[in-house]
PDB file of N, CA and C in Angstrom:
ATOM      1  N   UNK A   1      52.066  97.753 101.357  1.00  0.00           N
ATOM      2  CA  UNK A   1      52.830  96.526 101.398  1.00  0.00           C
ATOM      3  C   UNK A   1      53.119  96.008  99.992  1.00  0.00           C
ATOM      4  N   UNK A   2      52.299  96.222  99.261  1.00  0.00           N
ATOM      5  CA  UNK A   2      52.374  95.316  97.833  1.00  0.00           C
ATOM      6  C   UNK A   2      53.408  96.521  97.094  1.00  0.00           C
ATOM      7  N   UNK A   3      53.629  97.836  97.232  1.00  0.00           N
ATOM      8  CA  UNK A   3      54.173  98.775  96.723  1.00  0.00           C
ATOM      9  C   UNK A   3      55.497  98.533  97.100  1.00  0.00           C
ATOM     10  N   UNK A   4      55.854  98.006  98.377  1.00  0.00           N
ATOM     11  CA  UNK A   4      57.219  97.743  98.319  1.00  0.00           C
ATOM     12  C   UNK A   4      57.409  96.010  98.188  1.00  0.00           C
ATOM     13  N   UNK A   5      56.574  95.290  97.874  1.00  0.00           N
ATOM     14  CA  UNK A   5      56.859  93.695  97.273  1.00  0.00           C
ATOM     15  C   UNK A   5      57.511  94.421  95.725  1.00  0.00           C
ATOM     16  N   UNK A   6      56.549  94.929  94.677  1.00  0.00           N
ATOM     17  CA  UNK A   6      56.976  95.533  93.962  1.00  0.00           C
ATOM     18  C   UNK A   6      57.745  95.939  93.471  1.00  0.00           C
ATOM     19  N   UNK A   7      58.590  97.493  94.438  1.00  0.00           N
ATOM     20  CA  UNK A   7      59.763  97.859  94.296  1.00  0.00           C
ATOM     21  C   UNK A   7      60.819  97.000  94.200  1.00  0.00           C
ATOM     22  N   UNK A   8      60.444  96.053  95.189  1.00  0.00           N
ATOM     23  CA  UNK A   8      61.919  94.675  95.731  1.00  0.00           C
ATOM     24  C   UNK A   8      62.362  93.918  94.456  1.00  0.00           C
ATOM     25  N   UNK A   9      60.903  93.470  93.753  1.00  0.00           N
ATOM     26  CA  UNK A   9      60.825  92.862  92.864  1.00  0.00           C
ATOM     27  C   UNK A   9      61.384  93.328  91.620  1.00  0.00           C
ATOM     28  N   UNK A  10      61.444  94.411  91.404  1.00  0.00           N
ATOM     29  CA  UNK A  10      61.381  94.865  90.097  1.00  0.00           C
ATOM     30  C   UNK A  10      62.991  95.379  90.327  1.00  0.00           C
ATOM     31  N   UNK A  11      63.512  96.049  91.353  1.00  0.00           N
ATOM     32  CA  UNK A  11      64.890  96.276  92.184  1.00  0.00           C
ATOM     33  C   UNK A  11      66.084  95.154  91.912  1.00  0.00           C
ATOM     34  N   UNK A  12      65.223  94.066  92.040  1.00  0.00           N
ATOM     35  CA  UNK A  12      66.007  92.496  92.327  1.00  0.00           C
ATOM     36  C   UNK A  12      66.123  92.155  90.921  1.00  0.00           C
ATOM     37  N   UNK A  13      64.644  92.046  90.178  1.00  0.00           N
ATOM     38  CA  UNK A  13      65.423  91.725  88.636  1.00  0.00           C
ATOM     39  C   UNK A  13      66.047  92.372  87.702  1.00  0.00           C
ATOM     40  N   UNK A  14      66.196  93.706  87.993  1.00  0.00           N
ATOM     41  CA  UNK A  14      66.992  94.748  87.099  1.00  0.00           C
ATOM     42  C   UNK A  14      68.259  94.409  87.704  1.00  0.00           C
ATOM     43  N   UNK A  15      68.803  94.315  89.228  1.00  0.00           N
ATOM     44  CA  UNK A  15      70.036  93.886  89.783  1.00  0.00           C
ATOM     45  C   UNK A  15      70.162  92.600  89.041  1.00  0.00           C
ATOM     46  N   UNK A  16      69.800  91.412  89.217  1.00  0.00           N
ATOM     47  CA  UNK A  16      70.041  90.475  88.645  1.00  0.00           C
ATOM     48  C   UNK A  16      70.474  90.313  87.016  1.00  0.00           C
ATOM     49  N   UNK A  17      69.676  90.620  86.259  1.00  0.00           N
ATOM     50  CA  UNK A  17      70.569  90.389  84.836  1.00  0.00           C
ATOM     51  C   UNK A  17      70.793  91.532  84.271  1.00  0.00           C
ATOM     52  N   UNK A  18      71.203  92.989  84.768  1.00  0.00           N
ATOM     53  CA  UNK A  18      72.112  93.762  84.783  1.00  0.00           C
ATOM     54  C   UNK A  18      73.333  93.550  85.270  1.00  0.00           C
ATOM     55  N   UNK A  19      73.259  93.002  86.426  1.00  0.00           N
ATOM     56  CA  UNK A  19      74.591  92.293  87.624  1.00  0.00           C
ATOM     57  C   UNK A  19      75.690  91.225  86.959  1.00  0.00           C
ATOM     58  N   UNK A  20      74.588  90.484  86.197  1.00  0.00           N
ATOM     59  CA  UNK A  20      75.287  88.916  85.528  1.00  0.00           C
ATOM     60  C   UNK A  20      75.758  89.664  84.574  1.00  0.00           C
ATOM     61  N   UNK A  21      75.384  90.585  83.855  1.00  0.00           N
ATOM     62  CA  UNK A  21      75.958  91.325  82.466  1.00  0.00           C
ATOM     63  C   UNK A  21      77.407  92.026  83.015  1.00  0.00           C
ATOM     64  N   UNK A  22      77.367  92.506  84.267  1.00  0.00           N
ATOM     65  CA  UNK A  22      78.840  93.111  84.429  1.00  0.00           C
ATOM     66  C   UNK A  22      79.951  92.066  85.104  1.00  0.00           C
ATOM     67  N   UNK A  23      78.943  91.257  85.711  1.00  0.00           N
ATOM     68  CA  UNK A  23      79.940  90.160  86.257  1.00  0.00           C
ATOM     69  C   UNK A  23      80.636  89.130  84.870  1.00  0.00           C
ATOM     70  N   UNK A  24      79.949  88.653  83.987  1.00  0.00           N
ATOM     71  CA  UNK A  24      80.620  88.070  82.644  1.00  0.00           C
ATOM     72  C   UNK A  24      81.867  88.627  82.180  1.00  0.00           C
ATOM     73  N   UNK A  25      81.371  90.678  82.005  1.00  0.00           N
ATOM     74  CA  UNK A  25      82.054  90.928  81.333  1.00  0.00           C
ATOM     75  C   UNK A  25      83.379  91.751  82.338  1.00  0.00           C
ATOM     76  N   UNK A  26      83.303  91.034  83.446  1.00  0.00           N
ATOM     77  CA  UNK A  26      84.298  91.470  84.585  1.00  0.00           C
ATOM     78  C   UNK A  26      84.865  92.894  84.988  1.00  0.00           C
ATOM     79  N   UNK A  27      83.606  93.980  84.786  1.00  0.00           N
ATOM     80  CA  UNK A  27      83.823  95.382  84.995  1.00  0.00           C
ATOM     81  C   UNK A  27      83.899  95.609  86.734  1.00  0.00           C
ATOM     82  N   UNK A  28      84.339  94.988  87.409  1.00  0.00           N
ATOM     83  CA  UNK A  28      84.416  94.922  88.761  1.00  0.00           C
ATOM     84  C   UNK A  28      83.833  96.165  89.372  1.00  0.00           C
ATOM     85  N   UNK A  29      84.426  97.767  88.956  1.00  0.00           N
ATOM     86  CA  UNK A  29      84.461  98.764  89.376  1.00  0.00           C
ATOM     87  C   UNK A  29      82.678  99.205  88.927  1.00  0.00           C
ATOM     88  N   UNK A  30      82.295  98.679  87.880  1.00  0.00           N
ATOM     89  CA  UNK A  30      80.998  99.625  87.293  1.00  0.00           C
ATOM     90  C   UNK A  30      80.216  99.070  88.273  1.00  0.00           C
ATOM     91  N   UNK A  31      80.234  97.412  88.611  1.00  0.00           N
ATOM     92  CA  UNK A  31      79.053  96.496  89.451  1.00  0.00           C
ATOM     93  C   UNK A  31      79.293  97.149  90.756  1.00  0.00           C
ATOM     94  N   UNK A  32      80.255  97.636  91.498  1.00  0.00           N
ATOM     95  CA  UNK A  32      80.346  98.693  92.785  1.00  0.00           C
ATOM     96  C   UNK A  32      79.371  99.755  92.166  1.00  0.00           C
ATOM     97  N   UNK A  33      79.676 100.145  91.141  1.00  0.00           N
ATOM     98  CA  UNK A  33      78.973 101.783  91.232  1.00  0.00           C
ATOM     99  C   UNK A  33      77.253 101.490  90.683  1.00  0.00           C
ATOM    100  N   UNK A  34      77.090 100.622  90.395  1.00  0.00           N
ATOM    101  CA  UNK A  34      75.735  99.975  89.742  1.00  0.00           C
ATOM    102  C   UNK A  34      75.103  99.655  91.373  1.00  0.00           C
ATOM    103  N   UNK A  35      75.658  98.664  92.608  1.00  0.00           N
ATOM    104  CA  UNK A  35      75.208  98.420  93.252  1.00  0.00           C
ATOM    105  C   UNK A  35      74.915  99.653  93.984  1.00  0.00           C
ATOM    106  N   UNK A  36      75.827 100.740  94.680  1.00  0.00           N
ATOM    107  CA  UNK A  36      75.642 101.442  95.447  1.00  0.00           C
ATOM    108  C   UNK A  36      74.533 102.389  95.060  1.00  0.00           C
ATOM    109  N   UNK A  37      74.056 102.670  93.178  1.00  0.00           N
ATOM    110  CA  UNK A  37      73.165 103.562  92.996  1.00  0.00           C
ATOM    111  C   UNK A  37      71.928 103.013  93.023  1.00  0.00           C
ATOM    112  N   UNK A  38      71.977 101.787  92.662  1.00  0.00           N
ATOM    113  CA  UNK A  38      70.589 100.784  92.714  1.00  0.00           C
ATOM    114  C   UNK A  38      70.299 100.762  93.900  1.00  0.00           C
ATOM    115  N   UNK A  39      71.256 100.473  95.138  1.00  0.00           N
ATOM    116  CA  UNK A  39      70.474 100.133  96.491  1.00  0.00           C
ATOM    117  C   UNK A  39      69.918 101.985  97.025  1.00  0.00           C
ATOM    118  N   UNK A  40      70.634 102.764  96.831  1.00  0.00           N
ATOM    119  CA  UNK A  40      70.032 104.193  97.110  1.00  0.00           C
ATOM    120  C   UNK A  40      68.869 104.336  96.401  1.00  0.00           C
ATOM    121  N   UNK A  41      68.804 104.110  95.311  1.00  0.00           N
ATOM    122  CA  UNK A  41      67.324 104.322  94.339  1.00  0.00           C
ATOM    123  C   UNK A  41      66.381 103.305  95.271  1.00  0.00           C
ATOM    124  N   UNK A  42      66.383 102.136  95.401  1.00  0.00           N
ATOM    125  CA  UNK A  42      64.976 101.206  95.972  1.00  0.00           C
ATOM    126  C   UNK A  42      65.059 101.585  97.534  1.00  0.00           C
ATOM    127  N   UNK A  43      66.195 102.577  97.964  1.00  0.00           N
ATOM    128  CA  UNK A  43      65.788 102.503  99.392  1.00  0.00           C
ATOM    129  C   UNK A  43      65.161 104.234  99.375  1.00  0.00           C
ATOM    130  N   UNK A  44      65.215 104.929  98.935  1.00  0.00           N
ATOM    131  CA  UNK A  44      64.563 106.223  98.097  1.00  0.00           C
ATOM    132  C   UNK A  44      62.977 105.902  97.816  1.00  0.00           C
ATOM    133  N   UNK A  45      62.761 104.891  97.112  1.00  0.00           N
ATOM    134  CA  UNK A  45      61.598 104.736  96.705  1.00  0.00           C
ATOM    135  C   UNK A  45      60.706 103.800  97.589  1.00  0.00           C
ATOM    136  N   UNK A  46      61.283 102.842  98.626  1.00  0.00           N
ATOM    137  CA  UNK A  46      60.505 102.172  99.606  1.00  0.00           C
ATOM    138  C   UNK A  46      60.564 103.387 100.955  1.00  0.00           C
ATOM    139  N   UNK A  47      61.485 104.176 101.412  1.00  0.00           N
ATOM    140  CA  UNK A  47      60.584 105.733 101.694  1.00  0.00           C
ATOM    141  C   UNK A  47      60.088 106.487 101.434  1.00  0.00           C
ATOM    142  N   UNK A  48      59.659 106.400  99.774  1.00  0.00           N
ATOM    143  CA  UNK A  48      58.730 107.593  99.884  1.00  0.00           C
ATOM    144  C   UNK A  48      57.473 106.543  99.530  1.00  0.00           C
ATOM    145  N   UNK A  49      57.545 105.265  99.795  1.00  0.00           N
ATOM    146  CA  UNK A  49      56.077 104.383  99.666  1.00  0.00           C
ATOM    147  C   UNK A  49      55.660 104.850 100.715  1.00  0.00           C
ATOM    148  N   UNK A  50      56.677 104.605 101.732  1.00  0.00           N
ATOM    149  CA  UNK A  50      55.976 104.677 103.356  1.00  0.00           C
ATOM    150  C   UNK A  50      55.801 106.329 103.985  1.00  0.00           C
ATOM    151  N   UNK A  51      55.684 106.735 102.778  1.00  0.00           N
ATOM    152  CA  UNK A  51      55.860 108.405 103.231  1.00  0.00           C
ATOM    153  C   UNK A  51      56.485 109.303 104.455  1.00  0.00           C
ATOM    154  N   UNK A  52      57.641 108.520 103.794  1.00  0.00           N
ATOM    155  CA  UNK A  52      58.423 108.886 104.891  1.00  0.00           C
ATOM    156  C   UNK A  52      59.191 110.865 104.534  1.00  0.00           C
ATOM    157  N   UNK A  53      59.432 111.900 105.023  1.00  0.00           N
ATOM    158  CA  UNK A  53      59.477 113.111 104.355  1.00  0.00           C
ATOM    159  C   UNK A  53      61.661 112.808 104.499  1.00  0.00           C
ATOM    160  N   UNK A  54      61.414 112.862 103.324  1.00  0.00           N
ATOM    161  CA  UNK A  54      62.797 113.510 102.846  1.00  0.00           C
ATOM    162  C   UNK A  54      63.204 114.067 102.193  1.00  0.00           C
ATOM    163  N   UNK A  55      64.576 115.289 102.967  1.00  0.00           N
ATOM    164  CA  UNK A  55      65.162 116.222 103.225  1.00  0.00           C
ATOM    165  C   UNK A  55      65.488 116.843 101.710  1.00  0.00           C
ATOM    166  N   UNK A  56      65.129 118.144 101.161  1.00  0.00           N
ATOM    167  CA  UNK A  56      65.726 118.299 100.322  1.00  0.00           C
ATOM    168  C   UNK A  56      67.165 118.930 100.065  1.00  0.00           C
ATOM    169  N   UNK A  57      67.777 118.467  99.056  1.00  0.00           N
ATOM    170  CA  UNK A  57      69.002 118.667  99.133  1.00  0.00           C
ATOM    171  C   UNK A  57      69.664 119.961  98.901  1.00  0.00           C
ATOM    172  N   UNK A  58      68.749 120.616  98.259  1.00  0.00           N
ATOM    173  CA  UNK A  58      68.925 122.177  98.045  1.00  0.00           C
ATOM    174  C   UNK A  58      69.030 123.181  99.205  1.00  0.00           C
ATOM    175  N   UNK A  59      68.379 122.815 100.562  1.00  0.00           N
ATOM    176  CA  UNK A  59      68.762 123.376 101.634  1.00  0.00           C
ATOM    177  C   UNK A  59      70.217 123.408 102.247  1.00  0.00           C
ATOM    178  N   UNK A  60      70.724 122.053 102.208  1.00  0.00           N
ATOM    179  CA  UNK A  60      71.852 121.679 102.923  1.00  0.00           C
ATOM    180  C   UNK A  60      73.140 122.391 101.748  1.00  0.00           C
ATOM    181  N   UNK A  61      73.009 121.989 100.633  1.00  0.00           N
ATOM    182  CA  UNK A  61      73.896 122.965  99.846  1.00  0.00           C
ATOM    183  C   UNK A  61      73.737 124.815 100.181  1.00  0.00           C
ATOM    184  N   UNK A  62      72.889 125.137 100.363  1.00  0.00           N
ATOM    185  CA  UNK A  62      72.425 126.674 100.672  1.00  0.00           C
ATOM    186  C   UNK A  62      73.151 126.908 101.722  1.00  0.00           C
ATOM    187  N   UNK A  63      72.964 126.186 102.845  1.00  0.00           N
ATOM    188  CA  UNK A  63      73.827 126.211 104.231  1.00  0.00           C
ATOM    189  C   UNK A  63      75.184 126.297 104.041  1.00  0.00           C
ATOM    190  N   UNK A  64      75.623 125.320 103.420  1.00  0.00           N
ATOM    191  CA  UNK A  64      76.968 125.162 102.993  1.00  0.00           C
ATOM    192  C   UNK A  64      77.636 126.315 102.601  1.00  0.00           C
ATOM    193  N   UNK A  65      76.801 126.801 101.312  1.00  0.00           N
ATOM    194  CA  UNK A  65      77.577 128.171 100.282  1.00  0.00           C
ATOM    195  C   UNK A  65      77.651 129.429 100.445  1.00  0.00           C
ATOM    196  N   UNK A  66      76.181 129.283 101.298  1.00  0.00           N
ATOM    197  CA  UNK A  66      75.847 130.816 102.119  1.00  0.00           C
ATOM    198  C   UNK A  66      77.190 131.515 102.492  1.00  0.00           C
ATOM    199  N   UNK A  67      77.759 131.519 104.120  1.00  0.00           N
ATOM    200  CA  UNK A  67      79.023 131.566 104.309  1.00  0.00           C
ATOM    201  C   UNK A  67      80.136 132.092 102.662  1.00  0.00           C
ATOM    202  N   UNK A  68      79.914 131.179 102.656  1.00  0.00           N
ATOM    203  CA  UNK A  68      81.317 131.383 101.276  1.00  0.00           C
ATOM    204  C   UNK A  68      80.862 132.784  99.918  1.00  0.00           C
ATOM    205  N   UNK A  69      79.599 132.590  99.774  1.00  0.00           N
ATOM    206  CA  UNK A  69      78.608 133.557  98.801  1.00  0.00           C
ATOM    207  C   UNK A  69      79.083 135.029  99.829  1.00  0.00           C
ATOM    208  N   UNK A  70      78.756 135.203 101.021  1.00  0.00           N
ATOM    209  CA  UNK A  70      79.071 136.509 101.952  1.00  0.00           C
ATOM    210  C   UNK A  70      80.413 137.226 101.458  1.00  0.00           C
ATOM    211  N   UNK A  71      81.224 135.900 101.635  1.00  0.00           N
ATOM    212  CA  UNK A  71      82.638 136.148 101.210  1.00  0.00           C
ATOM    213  C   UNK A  71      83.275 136.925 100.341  1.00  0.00           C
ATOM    214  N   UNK A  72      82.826 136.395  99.249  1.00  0.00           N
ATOM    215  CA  UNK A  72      83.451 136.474  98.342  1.00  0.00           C
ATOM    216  C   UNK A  72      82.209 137.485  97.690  1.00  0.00           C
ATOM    217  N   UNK A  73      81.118 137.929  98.248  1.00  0.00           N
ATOM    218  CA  UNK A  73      80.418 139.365  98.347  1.00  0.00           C
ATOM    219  C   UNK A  73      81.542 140.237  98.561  1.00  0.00           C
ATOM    220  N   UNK A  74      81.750 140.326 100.154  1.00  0.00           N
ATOM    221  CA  UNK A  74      82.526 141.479 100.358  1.00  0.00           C
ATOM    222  C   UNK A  74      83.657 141.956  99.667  1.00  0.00           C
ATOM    223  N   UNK A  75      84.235 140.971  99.432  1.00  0.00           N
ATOM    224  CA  UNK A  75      85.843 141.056  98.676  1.00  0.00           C
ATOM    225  C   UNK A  75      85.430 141.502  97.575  1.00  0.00           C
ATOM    226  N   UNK A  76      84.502 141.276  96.731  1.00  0.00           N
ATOM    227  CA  UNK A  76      84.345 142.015  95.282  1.00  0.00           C
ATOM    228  C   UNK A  76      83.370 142.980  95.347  1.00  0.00           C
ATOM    229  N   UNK A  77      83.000 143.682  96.412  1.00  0.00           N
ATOM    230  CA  UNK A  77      81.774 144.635  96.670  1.00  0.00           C
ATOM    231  C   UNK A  77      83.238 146.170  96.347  1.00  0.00           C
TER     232      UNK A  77
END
C-alpha cells in the first residue's frame, strides 16, 4: 500500500511542475506526449508493486515477424 501512495506521489509531483513548465511555455503537443508516457510509466510500476505478471514484449513481436522471417527465407533461399 505505501509502495503505491509513493508511486502516486512522486508520479503527481513530477506531473505537476513538469506539466506547469509545458503549460507556460504552451507546447500543447509535448504535455499530450508527456501525459500519455507518464500515466503508462506509474500504471507499469503500480503493477508490478502488486505483482501483477506482465507480458513481455519480445514474444508478441516474434509472433508478428515469424510469418514474414519464413518469407522472405524462402524467396532468398
Amino acid at each position: 500500500m505505501w509502495g503505491i501512495a509513493g508511486i502516486l506521489f512522486i508520479g503527481f509531483a513530477v506531473s505537476f511542475f513538469e506539466g506547469r513548465r509545458l503549460v507556460k511555455q504552451k507546447y500543447w503537443k509535448d504535455l499530450v506526449v508527456f501525459s500519455i508516457l507518464m500515466s503508462a510509466g506509474i500504471t507499469l510500476n503500480i503493477l508490478l508493486n502488486l505483482n501483477v505478471e506482465i507480458p513481455n514484449p519480445t514474444a508478441t513481436i516474434l509472433k508478428i515477424f515469424t510469418p514474414f522471417h519464413s518469407v522472405v527465407d524462402s524467396i532468398l533461399s
